[in-house]
Protein backbone atom coordinates (compact mmCIF):
# COMPACT_ATOMS: atom_id res chain seq x y z
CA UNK A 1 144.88 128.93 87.10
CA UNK A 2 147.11 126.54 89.21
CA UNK A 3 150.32 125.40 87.97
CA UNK A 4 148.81 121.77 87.90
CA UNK A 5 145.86 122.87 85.89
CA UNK A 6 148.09 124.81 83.25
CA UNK A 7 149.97 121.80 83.04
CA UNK A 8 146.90 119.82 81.88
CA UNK A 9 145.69 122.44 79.95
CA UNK A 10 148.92 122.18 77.89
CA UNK A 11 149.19 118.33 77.35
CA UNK A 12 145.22 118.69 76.70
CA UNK A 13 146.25 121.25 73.93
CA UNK A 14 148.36 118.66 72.15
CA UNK A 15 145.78 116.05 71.91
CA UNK A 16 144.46 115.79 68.17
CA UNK A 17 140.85 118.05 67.89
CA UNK A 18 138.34 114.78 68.15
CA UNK A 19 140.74 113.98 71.65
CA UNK A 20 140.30 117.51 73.00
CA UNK A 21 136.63 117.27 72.51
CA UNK A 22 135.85 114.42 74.31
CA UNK A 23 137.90 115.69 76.92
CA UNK A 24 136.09 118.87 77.09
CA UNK A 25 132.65 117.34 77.03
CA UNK A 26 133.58 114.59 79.87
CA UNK A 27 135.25 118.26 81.77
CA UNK A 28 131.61 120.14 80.91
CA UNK A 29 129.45 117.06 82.02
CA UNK A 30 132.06 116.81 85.43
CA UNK A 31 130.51 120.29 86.16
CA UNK A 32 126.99 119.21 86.49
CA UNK A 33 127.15 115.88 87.89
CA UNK A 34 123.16 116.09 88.15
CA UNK A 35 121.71 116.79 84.59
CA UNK A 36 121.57 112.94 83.18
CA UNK A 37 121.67 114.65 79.58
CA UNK A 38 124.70 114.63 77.78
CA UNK A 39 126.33 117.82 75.98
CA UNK A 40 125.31 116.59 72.77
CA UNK A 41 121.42 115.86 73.88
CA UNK A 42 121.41 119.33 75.41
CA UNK A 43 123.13 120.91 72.02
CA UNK A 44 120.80 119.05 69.85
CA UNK A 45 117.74 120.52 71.89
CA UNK A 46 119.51 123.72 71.50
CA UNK A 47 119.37 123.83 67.52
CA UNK A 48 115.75 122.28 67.37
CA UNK A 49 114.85 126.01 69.00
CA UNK A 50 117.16 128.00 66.90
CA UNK A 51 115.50 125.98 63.87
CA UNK A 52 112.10 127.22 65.42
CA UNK A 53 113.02 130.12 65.59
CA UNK A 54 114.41 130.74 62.05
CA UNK A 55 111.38 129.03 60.86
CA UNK A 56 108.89 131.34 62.77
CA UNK A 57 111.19 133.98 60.96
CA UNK A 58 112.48 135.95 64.15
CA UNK A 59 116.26 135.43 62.77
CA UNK A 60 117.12 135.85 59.26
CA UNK A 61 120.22 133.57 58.32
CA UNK A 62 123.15 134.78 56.31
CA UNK A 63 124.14 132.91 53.81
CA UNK A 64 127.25 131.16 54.72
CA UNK A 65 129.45 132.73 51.97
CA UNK A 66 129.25 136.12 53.35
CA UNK A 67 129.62 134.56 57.12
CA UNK A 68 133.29 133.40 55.76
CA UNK A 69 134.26 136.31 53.90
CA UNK A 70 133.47 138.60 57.23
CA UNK A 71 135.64 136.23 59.17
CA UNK A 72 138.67 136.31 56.47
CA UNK A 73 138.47 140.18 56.60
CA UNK A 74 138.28 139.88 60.50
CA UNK A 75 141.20 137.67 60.59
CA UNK A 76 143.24 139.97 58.12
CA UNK A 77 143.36 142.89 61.20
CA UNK A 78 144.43 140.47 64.06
């Protein structure tokens, strides 16, 4: 990474979390000039297939409970 682009990186960094996001998604949709869909239009599509395919009952979800307790112990180690 240049100097220039750590620089940016840094003031991005320091931009409240909604700020950084919108940032990021105008950064992402900067990489593919091309695809008229926005981030959001191609993350919604992307849940409608994980929602088919928990409901076909290929995945089996975790209940979120246990999802947070496995991260807390994760985060105990680091």
């Amino acid at each position: 990474m240049t100097l220039q682009a750590k620089h940016i990186l840094d003031e991005a960094m320091g931009l409240p979390p909604n700020e950084r996001a919108l940032v990021a998604e105008e950064l992402l949709a900067s990489l593919a000039p091309s695809s008229s869909k926005s981030i959001g239009e191609m993350w919604a599509i992307e849940a409608e297939k994980r929602i088919d395919v928990y409901d076909r009952g290929e995945v089996k979800a975790i209940p979120a409970k246990e999802v947070f307790e496995k991260i807390d112990r994760q985060r105990q180690f680091t």
